[in-house]
PDB file of N, CA and C in Angstrom:
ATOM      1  N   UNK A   1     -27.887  19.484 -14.882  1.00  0.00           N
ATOM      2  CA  UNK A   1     -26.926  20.401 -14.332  1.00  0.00           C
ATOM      3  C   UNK A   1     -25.539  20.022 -14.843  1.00  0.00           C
ATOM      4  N   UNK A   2     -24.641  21.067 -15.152  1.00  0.00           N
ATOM      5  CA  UNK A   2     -23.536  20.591 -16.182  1.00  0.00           C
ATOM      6  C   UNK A   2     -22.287  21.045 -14.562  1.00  0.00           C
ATOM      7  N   UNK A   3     -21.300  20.308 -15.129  1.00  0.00           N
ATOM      8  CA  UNK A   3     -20.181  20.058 -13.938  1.00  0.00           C
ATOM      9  C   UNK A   3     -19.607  21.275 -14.353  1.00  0.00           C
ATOM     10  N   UNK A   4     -18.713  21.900 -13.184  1.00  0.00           N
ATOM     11  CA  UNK A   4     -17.817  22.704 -13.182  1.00  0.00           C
ATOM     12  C   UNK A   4     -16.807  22.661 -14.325  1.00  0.00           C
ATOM     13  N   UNK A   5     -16.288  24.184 -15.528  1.00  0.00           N
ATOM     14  CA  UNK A   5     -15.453  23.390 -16.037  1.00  0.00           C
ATOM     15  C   UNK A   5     -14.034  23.879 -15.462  1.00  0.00           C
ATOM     16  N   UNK A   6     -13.227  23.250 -15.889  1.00  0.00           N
ATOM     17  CA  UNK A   6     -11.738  24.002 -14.936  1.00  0.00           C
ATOM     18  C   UNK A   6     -11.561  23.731 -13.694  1.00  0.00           C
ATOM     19  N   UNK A   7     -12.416  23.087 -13.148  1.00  0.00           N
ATOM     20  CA  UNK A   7     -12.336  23.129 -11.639  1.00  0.00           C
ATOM     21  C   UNK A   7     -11.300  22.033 -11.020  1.00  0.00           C
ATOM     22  N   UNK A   8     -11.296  21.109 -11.734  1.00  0.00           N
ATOM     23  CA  UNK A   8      -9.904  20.245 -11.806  1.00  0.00           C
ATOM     24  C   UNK A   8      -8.978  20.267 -11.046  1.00  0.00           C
ATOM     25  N   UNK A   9      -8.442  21.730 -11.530  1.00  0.00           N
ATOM     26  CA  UNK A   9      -7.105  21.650 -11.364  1.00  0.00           C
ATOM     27  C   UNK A   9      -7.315  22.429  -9.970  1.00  0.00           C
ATOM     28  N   UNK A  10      -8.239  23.252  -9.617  1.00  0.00           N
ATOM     29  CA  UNK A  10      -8.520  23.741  -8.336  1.00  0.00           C
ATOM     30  C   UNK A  10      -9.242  22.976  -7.128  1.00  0.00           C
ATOM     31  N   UNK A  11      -9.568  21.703  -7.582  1.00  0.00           N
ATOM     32  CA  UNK A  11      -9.680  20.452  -6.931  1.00  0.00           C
ATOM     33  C   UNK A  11      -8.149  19.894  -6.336  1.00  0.00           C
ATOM     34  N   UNK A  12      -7.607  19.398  -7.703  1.00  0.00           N
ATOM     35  CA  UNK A  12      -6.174  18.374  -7.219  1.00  0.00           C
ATOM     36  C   UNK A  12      -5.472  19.814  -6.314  1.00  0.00           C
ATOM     37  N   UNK A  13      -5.286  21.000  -6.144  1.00  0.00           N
ATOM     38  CA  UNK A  13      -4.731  22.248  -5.485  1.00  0.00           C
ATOM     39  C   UNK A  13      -5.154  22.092  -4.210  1.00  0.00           C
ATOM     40  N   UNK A  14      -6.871  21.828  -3.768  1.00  0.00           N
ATOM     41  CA  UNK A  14      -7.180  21.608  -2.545  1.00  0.00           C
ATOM     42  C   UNK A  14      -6.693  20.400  -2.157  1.00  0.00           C
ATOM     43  N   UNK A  15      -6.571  19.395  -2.938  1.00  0.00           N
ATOM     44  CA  UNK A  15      -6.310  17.860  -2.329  1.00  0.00           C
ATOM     45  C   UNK A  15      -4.998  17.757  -1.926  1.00  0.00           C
ATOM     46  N   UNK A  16      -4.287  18.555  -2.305  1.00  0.00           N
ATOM     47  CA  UNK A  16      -3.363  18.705  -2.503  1.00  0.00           C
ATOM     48  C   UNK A  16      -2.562  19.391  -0.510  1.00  0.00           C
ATOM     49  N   UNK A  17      -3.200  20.469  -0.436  1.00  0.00           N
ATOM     50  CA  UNK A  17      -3.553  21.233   0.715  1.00  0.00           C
ATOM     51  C   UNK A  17      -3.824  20.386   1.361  1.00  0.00           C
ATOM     52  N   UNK A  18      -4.589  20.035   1.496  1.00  0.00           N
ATOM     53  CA  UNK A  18      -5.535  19.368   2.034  1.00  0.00           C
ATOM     54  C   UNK A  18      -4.959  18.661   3.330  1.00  0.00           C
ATOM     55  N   UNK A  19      -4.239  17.408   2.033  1.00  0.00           N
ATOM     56  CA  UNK A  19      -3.353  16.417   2.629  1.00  0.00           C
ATOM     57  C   UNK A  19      -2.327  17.048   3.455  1.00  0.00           C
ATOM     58  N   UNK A  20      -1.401  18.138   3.170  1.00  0.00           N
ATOM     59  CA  UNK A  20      -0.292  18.754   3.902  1.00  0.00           C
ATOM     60  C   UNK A  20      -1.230  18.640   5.622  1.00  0.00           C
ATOM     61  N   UNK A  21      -2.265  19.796   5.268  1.00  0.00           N
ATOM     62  CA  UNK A  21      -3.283  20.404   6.487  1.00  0.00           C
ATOM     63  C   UNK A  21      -3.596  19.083   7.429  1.00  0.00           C
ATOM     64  N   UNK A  22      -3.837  18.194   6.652  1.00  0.00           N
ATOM     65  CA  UNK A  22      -4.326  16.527   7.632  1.00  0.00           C
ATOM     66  C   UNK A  22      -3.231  16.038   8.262  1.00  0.00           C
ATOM     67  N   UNK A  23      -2.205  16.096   7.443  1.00  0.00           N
ATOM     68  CA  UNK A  23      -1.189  15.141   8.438  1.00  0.00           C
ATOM     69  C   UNK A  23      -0.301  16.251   9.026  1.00  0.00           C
ATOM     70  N   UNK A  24      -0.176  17.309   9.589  1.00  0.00           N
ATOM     71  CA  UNK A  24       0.377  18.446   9.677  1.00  0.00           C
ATOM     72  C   UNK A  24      -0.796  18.682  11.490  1.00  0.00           C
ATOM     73  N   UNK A  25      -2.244  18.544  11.621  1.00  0.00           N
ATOM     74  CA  UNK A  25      -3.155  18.736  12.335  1.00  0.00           C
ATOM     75  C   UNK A  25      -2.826  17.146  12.951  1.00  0.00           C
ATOM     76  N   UNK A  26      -2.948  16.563  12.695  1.00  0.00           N
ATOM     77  CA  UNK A  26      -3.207  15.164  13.297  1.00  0.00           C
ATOM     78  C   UNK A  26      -1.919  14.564  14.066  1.00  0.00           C
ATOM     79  N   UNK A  27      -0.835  14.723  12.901  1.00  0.00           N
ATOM     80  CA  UNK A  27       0.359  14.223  13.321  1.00  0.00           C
ATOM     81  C   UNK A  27       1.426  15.243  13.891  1.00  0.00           C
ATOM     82  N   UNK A  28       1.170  15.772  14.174  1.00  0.00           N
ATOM     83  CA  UNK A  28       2.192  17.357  14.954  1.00  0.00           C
ATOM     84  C   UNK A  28       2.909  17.069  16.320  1.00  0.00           C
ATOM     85  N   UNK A  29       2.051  16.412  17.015  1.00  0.00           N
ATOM     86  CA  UNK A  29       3.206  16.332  18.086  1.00  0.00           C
ATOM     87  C   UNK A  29       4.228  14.899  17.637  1.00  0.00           C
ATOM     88  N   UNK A  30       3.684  14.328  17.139  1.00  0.00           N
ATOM     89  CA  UNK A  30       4.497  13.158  16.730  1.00  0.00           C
ATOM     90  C   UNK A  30       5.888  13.460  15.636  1.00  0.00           C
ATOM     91  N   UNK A  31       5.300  14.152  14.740  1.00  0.00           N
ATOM     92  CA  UNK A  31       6.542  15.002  13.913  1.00  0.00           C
ATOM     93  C   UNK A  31       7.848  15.905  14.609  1.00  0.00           C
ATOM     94  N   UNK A  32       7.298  16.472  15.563  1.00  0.00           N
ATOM     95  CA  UNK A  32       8.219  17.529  15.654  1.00  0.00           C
ATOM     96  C   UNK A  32       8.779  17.273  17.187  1.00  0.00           C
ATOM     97  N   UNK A  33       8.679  15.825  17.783  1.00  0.00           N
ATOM     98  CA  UNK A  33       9.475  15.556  18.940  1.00  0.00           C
ATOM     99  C   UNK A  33      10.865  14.820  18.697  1.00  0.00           C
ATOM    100  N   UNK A  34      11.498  14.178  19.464  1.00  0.00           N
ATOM    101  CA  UNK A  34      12.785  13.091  19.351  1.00  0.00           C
ATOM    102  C   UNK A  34      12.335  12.359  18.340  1.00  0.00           C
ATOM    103  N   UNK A  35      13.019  12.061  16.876  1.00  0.00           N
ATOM    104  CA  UNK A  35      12.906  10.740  16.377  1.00  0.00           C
ATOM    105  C   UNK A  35      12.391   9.273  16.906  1.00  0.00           C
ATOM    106  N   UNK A  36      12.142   8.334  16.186  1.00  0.00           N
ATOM    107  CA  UNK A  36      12.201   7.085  17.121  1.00  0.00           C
ATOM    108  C   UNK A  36      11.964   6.481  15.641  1.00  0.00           C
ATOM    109  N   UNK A  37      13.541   6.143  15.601  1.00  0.00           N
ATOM    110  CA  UNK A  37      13.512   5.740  13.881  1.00  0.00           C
ATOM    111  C   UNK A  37      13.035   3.903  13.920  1.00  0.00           C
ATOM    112  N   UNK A  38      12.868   3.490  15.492  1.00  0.00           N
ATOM    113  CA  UNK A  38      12.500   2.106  15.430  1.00  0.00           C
ATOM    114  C   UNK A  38      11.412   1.761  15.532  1.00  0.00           C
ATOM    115  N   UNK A  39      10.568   3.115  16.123  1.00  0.00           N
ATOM    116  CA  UNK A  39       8.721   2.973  15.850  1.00  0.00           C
ATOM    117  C   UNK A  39       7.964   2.613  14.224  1.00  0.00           C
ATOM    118  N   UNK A  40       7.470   1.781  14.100  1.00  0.00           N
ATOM    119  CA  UNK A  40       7.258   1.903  12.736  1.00  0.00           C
ATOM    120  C   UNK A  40       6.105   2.660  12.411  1.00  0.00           C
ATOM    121  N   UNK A  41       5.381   3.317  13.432  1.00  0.00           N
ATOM    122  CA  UNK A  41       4.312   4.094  13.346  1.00  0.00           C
ATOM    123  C   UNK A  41       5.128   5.443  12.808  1.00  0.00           C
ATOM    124  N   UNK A  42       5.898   5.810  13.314  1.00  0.00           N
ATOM    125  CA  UNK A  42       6.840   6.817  13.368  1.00  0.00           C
ATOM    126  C   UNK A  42       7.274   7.018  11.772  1.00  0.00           C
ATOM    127  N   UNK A  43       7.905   5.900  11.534  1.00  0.00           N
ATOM    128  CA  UNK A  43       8.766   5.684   9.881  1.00  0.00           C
ATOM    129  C   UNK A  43       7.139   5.969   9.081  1.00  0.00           C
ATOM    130  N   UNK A  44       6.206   5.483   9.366  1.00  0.00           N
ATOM    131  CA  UNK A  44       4.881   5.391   8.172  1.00  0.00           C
ATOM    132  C   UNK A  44       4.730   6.824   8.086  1.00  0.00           C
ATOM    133  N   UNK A  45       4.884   7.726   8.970  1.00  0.00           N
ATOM    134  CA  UNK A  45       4.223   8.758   9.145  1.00  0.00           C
ATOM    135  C   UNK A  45       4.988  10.175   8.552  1.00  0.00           C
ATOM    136  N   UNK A  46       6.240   9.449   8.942  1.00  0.00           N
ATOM    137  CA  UNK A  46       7.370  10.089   8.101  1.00  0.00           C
ATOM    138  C   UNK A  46       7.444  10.095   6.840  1.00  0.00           C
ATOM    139  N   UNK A  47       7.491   8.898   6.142  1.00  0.00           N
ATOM    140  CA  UNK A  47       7.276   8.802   4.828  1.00  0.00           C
ATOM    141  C   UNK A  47       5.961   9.642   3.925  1.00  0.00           C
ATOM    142  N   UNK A  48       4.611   9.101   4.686  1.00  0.00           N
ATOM    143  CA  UNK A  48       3.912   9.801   3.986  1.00  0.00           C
ATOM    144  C   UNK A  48       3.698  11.617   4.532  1.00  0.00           C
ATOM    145  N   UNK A  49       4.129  11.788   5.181  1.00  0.00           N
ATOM    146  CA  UNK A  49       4.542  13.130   5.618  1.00  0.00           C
ATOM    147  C   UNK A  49       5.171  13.583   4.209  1.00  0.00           C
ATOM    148  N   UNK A  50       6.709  13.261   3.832  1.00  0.00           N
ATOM    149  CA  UNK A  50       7.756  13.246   3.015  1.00  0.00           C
ATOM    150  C   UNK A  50       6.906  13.577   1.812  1.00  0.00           C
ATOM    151  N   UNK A  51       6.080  12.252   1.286  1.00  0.00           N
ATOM    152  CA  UNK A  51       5.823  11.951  -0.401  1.00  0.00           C
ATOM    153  C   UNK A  51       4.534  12.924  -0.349  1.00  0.00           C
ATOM    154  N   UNK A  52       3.759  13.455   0.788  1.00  0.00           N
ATOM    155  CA  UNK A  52       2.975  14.407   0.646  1.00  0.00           C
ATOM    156  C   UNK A  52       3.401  15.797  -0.040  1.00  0.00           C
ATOM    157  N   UNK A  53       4.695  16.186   0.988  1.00  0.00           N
ATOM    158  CA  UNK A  53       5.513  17.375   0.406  1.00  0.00           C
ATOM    159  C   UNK A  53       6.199  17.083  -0.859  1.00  0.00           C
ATOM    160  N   UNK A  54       6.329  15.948  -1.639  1.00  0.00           N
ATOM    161  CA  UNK A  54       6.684  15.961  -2.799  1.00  0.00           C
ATOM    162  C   UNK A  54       5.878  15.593  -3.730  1.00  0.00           C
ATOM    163  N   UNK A  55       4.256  15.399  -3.276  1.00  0.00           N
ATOM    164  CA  UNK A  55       3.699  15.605  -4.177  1.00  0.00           C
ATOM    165  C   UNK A  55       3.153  17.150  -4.359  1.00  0.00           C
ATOM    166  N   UNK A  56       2.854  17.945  -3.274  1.00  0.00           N
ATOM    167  CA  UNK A  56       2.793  19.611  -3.689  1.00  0.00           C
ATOM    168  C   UNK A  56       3.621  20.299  -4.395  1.00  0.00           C
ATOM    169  N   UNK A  57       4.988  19.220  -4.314  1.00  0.00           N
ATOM    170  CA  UNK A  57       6.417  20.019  -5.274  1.00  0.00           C
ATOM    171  C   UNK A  57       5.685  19.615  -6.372  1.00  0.00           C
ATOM    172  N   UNK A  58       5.530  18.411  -7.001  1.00  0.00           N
ATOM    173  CA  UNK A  58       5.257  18.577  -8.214  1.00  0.00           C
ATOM    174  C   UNK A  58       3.703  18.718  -9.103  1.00  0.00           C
ATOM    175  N   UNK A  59       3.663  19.704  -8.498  1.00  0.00           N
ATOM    176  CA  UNK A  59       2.540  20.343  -8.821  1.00  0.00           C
ATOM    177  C   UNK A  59       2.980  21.711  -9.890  1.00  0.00           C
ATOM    178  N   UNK A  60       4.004  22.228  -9.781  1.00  0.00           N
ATOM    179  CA  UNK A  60       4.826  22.952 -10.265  1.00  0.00           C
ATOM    180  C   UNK A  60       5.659  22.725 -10.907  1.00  0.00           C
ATOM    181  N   UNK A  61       5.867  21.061 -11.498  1.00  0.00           N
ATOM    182  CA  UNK A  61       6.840  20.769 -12.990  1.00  0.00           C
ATOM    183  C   UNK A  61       5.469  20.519 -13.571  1.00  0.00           C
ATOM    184  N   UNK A  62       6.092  20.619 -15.141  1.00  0.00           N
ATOM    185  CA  UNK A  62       5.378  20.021 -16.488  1.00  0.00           C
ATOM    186  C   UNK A  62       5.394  18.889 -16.535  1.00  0.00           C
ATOM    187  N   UNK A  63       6.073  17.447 -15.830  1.00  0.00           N
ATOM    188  CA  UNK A  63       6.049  16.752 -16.267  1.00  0.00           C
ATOM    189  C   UNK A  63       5.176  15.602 -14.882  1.00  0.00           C
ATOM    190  N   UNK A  64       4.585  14.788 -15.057  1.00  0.00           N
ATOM    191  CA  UNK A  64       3.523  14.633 -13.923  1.00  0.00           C
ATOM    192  C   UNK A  64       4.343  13.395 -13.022  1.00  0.00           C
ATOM    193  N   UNK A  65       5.330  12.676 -13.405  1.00  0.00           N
ATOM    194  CA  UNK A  65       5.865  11.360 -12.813  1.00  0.00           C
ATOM    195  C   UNK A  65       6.166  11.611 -11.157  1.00  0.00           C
ATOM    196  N   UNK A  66       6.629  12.901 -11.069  1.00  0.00           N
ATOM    197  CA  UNK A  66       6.666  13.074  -9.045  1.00  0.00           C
ATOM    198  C   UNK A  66       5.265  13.128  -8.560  1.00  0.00           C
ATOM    199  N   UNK A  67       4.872  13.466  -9.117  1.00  0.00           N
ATOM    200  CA  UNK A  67       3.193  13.302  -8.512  1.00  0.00           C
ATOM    201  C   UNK A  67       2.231  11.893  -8.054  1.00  0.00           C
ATOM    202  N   UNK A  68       2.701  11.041  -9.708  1.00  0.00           N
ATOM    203  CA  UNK A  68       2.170   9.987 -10.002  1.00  0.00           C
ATOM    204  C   UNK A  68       3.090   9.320  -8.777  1.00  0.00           C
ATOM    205  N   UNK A  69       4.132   9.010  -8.901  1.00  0.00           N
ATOM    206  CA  UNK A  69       4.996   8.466  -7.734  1.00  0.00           C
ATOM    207  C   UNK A  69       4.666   8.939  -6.433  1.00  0.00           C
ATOM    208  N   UNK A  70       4.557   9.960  -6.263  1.00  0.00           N
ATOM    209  CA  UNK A  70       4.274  10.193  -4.717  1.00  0.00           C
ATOM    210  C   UNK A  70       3.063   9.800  -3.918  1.00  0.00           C
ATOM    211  N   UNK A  71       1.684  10.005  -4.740  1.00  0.00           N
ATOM    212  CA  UNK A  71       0.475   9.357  -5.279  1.00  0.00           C
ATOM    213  C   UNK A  71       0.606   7.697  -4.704  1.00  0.00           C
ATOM    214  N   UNK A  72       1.372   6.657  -5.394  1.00  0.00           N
ATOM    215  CA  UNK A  72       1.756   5.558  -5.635  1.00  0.00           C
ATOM    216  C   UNK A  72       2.482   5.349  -3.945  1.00  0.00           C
ATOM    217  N   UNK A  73       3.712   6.175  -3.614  1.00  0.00           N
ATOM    218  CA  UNK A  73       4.031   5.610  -2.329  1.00  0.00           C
ATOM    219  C   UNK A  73       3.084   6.154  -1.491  1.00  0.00           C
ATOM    220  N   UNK A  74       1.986   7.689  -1.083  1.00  0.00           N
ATOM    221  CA  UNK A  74       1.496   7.718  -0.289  1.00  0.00           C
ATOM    222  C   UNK A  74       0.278   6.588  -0.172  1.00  0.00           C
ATOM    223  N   UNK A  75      -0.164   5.929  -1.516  1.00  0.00           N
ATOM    224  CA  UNK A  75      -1.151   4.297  -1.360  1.00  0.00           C
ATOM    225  C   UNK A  75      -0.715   3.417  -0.459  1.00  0.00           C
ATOM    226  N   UNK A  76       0.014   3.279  -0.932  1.00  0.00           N
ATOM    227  CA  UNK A  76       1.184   2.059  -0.168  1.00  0.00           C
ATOM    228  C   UNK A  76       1.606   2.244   1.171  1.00  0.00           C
ATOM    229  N   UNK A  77       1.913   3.485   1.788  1.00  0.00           N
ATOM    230  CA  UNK A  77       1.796   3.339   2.930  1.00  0.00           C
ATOM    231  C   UNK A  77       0.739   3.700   4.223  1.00  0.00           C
ATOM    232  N   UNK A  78      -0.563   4.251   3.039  1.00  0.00           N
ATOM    233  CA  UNK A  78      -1.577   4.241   3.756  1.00  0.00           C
ATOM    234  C   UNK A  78      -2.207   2.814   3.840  1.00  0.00           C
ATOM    235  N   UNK A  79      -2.171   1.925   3.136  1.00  0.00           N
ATOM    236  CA  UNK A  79      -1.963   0.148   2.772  1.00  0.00           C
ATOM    237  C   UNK A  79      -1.726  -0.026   4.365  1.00  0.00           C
ATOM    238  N   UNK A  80      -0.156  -0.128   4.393  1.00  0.00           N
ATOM    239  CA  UNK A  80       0.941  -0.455   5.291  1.00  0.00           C
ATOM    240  C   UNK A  80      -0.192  -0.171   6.793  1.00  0.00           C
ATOM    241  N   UNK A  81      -0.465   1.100   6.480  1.00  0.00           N
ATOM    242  CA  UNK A  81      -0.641   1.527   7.945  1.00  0.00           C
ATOM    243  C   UNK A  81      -2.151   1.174   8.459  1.00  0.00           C
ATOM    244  N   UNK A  82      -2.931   0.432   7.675  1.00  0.00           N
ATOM    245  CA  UNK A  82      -3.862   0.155   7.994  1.00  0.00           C
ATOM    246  C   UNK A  82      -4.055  -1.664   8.090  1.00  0.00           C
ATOM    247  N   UNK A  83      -3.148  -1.900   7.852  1.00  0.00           N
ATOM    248  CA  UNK A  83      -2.578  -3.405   7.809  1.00  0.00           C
ATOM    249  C   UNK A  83      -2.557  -3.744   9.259  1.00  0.00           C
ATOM    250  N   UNK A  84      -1.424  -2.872  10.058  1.00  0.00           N
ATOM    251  CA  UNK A  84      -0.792  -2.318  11.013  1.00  0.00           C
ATOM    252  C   UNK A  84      -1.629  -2.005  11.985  1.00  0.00           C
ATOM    253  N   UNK A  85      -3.065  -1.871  11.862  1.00  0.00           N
ATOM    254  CA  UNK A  85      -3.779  -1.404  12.890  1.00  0.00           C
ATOM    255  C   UNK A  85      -3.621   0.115  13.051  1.00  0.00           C
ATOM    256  N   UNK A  86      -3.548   0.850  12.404  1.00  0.00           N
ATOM    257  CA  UNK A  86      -3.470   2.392  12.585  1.00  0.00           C
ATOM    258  C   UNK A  86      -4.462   3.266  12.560  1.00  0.00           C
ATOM    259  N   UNK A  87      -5.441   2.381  11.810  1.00  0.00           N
ATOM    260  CA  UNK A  87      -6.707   3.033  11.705  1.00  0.00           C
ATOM    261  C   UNK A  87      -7.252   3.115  10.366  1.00  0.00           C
ATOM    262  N   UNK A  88      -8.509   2.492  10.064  1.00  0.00           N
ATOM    263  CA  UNK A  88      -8.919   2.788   8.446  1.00  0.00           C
ATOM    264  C   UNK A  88      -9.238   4.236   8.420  1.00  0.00           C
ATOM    265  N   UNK A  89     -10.240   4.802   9.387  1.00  0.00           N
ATOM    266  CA  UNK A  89     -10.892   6.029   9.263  1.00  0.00           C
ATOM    267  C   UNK A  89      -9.540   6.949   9.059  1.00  0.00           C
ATOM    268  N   UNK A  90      -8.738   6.949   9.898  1.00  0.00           N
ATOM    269  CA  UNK A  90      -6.987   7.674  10.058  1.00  0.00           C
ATOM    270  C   UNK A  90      -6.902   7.672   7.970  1.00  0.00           C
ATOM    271  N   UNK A  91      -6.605   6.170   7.820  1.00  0.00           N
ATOM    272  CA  UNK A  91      -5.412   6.532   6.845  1.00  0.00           C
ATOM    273  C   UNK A  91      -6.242   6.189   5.664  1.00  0.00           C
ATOM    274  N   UNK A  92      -7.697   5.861   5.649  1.00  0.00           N
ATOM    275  CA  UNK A  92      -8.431   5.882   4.079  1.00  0.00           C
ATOM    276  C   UNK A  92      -8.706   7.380   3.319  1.00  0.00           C
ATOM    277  N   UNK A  93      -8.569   8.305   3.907  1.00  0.00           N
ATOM    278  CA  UNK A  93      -8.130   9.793   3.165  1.00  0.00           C
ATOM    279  C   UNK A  93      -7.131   9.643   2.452  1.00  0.00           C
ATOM    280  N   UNK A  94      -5.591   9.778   2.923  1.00  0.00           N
ATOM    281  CA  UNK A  94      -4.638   9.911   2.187  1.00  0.00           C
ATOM    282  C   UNK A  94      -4.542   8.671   1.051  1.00  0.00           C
ATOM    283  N   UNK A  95      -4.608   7.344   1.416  1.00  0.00           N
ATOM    284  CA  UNK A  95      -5.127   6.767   0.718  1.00  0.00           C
ATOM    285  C   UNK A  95      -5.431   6.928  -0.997  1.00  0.00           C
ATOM    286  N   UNK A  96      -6.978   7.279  -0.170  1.00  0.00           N
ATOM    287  CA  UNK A  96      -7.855   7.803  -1.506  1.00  0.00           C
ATOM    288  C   UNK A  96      -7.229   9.122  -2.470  1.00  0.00           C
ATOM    289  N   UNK A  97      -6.591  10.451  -1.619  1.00  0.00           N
ATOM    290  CA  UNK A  97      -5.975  10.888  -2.353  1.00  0.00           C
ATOM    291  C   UNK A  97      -4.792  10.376  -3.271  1.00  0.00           C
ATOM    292  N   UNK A  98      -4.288   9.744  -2.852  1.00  0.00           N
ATOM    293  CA  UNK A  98      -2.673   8.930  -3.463  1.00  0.00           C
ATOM    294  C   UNK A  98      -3.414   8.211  -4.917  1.00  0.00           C
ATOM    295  N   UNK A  99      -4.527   7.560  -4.434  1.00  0.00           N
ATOM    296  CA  UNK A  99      -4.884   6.650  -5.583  1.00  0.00           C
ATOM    297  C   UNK A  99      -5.369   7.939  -6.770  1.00  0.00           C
ATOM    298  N   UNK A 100      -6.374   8.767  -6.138  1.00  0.00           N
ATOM    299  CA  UNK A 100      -6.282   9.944  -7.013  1.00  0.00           C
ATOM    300  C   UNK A 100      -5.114  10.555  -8.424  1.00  0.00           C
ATOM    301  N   UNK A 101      -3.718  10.680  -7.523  1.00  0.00           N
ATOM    302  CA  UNK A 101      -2.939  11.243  -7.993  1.00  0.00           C
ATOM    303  C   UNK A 101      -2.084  10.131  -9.092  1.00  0.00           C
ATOM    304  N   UNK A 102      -2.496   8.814  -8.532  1.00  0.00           N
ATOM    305  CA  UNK A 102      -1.857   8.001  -9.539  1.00  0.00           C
ATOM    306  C   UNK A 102      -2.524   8.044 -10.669  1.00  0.00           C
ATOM    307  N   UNK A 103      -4.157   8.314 -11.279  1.00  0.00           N
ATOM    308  CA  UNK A 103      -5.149   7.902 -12.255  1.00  0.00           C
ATOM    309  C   UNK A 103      -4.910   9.161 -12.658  1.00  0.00           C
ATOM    310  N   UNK A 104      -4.897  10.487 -12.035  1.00  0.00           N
ATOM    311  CA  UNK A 104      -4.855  12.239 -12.494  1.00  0.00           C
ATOM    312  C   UNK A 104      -3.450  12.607 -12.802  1.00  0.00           C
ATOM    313  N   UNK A 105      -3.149  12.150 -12.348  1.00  0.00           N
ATOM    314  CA  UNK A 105      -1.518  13.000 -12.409  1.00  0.00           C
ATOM    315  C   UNK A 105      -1.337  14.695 -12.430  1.00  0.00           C
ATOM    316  N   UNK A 106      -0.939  15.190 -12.810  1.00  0.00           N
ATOM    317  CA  UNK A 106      -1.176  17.092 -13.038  1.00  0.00           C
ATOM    318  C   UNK A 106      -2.175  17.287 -13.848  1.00  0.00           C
ATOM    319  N   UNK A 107      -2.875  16.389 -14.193  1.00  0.00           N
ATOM    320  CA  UNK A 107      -3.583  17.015 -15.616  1.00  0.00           C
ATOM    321  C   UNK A 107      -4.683  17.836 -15.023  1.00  0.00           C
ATOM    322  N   UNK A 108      -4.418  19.325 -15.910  1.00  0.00           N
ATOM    323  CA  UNK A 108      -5.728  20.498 -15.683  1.00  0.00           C
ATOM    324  C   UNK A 108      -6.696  21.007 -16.628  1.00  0.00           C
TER     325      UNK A 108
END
């Protein structure tokens, strides 16, 4: 059986989604109440909140380095947050996507 061809780029598009849809469902009441810039659960969640939405931005330049970077910090603070006790099951998704985006970059 031969693999999908093209499907690639309609893969990294869902993963892409995906990730917004996960931490958007999961983390919602936590996002959109009072700050608590001294929680560090708070700051992790923020961040990869952040480098999520800038990796869907660059999905839409030619050149792949916001991706690869965003990829790179959402690893790192899915790392962080499982260090932290936050949860493997929680944060080995984004994770795995981030590491994704560092090895793929835009390529379709």
């Amino acid at each position: 059986m031969k693999a999908l061809v093209g499907s690639q780029s309609l893969i990294s598009w869902f993963l892409r989604l995906g990730l917004l849809l996960y931490f958007y469902l999961l983390y919602n009441p936590l996002l959109f109440n009072t700050p608590q810039f001294s929680n560090a659960k708070y700051l992790i969640v923020i961040g990869a909140v952040f480098f999520a939405v800038l990796l869907f931005i660059g999905a839409f330049l030619k050149k792949e380095s916001l991706s690869v970077i965003s990829g790179f910090i959402i690893l790192i603070l899915s790392i962080i947050a499982i260090i932290k006790g936050m949860g493997i099951e929680t944060w080995l998704w984004p994770g795995l996507i981030g590491l994704y985006f560092i090895a793929y970059g835009n390529r379709h």
